[in-house]
PDB file of N, CA and C in Angstrom:
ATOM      1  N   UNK A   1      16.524   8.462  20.834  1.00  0.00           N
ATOM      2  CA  UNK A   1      15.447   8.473  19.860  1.00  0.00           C
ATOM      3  C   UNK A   1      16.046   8.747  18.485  1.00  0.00           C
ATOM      4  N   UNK A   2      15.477   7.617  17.490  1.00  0.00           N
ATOM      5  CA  UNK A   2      15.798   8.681  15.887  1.00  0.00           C
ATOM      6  C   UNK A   2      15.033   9.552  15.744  1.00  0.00           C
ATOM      7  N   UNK A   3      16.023  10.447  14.660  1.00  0.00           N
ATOM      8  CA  UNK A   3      15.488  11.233  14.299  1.00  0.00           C
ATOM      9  C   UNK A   3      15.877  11.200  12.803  1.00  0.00           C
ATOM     10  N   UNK A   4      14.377  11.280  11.965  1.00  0.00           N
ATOM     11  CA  UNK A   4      14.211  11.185  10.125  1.00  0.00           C
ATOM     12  C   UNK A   4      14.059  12.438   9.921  1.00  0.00           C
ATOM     13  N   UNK A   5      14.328  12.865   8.556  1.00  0.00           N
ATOM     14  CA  UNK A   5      14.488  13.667   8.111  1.00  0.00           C
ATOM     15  C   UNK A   5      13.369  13.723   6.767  1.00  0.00           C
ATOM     16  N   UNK A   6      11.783  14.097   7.127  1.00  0.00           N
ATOM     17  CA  UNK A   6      10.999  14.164   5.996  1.00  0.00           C
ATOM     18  C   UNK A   6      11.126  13.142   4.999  1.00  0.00           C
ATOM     19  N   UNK A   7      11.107  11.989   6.330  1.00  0.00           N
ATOM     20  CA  UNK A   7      11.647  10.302   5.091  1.00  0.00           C
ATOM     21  C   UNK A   7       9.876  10.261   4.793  1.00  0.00           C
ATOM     22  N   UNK A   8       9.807   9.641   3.816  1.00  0.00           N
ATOM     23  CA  UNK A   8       8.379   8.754   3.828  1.00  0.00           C
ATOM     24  C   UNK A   8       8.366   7.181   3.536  1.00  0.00           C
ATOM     25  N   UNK A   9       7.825   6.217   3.517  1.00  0.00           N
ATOM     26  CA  UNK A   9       7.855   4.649   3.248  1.00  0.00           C
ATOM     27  C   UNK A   9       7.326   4.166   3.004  1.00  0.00           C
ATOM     28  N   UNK A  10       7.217   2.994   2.638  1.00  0.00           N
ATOM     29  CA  UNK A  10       5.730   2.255   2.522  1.00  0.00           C
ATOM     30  C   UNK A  10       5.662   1.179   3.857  1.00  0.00           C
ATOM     31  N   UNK A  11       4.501   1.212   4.409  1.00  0.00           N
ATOM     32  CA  UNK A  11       4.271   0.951   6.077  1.00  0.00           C
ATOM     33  C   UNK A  11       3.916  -0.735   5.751  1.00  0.00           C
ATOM     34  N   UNK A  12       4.167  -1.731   5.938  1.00  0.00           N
ATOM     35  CA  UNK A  12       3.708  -2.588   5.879  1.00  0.00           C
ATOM     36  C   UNK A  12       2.689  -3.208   6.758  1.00  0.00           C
ATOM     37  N   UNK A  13       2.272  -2.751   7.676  1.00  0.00           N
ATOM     38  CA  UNK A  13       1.348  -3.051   8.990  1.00  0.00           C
ATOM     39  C   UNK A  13      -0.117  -2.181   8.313  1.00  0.00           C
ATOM     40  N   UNK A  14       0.270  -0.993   7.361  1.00  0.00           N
ATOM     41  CA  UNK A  14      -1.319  -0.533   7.355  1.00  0.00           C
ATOM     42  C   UNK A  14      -1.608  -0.520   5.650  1.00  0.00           C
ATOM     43  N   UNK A  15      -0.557  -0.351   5.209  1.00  0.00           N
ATOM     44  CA  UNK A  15      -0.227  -0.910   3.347  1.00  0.00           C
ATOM     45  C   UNK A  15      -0.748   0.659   2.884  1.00  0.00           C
ATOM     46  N   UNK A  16       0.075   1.430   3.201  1.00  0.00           N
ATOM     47  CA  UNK A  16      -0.053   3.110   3.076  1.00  0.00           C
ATOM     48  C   UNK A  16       1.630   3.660   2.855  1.00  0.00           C
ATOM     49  N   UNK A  17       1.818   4.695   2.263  1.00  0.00           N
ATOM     50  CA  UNK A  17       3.298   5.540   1.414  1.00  0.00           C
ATOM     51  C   UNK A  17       3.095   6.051   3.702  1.00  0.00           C
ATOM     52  N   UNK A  18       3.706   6.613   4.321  1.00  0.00           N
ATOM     53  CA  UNK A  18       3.636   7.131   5.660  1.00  0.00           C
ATOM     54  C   UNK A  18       4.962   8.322   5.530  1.00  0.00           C
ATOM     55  N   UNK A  19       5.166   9.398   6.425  1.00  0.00           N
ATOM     56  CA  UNK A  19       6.220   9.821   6.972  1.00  0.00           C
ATOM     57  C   UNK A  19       6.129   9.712   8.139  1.00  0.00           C
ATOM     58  N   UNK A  20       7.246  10.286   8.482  1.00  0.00           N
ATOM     59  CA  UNK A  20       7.800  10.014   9.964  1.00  0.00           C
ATOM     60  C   UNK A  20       6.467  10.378  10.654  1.00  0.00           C
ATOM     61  N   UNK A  21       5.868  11.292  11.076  1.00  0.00           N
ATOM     62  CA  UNK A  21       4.839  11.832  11.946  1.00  0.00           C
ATOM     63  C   UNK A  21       3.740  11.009  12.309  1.00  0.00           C
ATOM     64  N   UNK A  22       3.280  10.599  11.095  1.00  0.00           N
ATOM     65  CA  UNK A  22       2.130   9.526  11.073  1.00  0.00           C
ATOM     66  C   UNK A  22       2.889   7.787  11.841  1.00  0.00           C
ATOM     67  N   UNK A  23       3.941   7.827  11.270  1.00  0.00           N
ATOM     68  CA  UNK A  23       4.853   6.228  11.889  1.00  0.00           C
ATOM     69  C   UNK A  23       4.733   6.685  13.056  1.00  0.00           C
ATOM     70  N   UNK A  24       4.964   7.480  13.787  1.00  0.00           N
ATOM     71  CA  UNK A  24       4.734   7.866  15.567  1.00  0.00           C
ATOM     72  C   UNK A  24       3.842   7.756  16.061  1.00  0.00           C
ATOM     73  N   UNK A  25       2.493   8.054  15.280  1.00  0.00           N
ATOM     74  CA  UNK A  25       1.092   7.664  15.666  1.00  0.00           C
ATOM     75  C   UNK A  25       0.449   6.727  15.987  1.00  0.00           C
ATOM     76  N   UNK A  26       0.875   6.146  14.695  1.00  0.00           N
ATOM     77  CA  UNK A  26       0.812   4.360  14.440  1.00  0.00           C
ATOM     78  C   UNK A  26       1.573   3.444  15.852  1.00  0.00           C
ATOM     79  N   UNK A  27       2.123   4.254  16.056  1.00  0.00           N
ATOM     80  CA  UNK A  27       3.188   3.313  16.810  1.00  0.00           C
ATOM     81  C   UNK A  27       2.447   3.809  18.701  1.00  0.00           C
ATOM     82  N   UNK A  28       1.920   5.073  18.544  1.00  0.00           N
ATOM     83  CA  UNK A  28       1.268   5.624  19.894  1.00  0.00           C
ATOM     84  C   UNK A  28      -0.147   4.546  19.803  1.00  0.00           C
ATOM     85  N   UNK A  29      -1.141   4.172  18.813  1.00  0.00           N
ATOM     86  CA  UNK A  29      -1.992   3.627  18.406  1.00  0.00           C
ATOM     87  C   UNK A  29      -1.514   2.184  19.220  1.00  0.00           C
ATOM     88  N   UNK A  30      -0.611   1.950  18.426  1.00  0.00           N
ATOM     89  CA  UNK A  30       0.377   0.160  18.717  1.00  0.00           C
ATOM     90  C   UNK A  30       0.154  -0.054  20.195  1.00  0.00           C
ATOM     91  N   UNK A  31       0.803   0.714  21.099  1.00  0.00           N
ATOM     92  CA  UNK A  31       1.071   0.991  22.229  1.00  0.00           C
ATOM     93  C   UNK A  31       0.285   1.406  23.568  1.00  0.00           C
ATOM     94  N   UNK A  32      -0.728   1.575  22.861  1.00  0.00           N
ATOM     95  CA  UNK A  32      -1.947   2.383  23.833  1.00  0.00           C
ATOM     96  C   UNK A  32      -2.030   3.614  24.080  1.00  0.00           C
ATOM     97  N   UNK A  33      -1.255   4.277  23.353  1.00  0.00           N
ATOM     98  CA  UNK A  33      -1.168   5.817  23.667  1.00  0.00           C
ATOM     99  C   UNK A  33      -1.964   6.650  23.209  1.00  0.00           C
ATOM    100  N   UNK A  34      -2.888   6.287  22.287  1.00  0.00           N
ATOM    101  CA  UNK A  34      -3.821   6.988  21.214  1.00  0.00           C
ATOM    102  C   UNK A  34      -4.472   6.175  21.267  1.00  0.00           C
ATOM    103  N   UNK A  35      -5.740   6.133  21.040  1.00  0.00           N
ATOM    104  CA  UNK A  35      -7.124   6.011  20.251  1.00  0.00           C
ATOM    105  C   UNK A  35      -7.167   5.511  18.880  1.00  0.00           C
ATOM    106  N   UNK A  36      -7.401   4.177  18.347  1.00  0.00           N
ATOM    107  CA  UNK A  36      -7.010   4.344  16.859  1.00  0.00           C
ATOM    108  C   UNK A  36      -8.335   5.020  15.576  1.00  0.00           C
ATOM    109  N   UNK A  37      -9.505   5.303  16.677  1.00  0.00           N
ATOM    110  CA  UNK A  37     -10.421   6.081  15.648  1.00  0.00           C
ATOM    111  C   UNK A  37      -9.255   7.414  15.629  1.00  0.00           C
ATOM    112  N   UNK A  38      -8.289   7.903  16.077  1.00  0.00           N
ATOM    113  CA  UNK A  38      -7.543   9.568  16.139  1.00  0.00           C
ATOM    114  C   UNK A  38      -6.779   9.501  14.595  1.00  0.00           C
ATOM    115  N   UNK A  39      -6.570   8.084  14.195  1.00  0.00           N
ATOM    116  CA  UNK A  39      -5.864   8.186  13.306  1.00  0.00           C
ATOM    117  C   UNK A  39      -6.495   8.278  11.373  1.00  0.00           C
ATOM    118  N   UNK A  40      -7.616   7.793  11.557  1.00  0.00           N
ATOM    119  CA  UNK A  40      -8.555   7.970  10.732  1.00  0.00           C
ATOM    120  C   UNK A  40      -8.030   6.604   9.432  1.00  0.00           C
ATOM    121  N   UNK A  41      -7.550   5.801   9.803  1.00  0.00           N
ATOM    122  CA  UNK A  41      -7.014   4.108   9.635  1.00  0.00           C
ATOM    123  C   UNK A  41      -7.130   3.394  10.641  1.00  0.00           C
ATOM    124  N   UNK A  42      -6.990   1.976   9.878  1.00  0.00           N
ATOM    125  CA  UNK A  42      -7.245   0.688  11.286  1.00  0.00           C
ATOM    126  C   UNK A  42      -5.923  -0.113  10.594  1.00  0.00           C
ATOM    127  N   UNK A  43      -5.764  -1.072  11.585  1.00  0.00           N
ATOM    128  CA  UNK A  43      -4.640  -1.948  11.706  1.00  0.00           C
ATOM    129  C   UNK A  43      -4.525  -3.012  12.173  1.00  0.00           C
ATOM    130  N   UNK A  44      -4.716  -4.350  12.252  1.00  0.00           N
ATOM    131  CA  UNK A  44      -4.832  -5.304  13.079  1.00  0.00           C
ATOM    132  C   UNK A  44      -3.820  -5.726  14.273  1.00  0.00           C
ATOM    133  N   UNK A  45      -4.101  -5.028  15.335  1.00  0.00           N
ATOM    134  CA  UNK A  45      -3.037  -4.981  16.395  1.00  0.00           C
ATOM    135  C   UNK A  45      -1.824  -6.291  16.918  1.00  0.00           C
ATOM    136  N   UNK A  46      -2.430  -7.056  16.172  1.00  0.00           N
ATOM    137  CA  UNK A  46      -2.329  -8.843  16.322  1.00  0.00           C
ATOM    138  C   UNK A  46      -0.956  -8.760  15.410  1.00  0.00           C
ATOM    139  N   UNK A  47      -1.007  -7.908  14.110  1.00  0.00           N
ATOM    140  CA  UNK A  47       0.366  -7.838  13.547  1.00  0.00           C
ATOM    141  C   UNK A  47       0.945  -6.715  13.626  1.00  0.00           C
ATOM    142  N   UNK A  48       0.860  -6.539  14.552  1.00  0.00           N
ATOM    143  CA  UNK A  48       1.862  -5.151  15.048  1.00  0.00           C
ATOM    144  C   UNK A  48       3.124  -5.376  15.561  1.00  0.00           C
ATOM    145  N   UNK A  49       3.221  -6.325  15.704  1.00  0.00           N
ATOM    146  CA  UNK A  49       4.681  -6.929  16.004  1.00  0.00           C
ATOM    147  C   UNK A  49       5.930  -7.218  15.105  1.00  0.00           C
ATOM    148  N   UNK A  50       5.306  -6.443  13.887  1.00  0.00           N
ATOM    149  CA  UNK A  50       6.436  -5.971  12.707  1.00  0.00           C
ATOM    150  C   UNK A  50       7.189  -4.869  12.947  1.00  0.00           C
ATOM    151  N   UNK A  51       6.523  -4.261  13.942  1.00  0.00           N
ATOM    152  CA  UNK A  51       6.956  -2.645  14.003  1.00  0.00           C
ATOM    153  C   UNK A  51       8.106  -2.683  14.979  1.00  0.00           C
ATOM    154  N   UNK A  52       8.663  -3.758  15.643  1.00  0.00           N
ATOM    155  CA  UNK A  52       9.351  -4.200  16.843  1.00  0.00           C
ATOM    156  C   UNK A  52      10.793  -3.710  15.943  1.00  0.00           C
ATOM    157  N   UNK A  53      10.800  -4.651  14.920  1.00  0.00           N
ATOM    158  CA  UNK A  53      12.128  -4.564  14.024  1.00  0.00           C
ATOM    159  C   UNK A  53      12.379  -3.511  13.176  1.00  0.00           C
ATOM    160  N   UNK A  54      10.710  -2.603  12.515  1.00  0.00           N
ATOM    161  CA  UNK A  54      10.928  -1.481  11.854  1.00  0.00           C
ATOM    162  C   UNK A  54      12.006  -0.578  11.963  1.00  0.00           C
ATOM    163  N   UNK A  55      13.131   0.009  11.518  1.00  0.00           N
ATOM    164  CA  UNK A  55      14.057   0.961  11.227  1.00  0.00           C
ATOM    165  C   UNK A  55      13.487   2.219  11.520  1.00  0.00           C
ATOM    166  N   UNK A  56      12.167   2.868  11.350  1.00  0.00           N
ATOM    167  CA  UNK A  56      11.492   3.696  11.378  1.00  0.00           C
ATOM    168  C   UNK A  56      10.908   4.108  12.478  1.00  0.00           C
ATOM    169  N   UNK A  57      10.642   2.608  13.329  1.00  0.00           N
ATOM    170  CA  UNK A  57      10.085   2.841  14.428  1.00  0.00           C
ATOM    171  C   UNK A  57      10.726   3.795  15.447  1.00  0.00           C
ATOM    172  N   UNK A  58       9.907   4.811  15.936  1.00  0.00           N
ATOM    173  CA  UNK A  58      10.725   5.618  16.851  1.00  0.00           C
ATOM    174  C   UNK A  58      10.183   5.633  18.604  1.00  0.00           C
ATOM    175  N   UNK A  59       9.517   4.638  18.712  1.00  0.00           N
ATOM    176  CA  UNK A  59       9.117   4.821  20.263  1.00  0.00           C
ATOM    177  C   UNK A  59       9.311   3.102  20.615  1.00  0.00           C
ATOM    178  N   UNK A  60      10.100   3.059  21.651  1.00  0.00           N
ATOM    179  CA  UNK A  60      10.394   2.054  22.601  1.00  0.00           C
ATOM    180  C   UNK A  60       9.220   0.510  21.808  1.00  0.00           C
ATOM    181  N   UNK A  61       9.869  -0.461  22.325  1.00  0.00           N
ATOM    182  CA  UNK A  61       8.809  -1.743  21.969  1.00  0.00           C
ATOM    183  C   UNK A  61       8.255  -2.107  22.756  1.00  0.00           C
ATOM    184  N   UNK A  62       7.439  -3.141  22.604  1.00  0.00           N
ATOM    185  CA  UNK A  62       6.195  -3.304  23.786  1.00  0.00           C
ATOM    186  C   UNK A  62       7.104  -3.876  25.247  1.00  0.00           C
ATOM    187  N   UNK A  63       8.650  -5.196  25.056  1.00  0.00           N
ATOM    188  CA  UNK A  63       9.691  -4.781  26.019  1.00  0.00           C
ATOM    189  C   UNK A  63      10.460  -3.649  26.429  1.00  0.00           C
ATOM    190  N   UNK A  64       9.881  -2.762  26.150  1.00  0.00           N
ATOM    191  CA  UNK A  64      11.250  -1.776  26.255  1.00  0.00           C
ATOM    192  C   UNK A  64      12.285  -1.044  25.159  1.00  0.00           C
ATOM    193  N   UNK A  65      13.091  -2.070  24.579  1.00  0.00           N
ATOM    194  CA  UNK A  65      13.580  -1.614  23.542  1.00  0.00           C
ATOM    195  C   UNK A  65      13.461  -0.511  22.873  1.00  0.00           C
ATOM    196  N   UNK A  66      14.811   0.367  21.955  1.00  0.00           N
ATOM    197  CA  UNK A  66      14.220   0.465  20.832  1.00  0.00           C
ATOM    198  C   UNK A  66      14.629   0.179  19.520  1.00  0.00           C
ATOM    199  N   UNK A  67      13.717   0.539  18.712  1.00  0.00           N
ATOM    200  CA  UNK A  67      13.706  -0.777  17.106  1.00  0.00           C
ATOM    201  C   UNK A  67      15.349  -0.077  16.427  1.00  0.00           C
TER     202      UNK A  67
END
């Protein structure tokens, strides 16, 4: 797993500044792991397949992988 260091970014999947904590969410959201009313944003799941290649991304891809 990476691990960031109080990075923040600009998210291109939700068009928001993010840090690491929230990119994990997003990515639990992505994945089915969360609820996306938990996150209090929406996202069109259809382009979530940016997050495959994200640098940031820190949880496995929808194959397996990670980014």
């Amino acid at each position: 797993m990476k691990h960031l260091t109080n990075t923040s970014f600009a998210c291109p999947l939700i068009g928001q500044e993010l840090c690491e904590g929230f990119c994990y969410e997003v990515q639990s959201v992505r994945l089915g792991l969360l609820q996306m009313s938990a996150l209090g944003v929406t996202f069109d799941r259809a382009q979530a397949d940016m997050c495959d290649i994200c640098p940031f991304n820190q949880l496995p891809t929808v194959d397996g992988r990670v980014a």
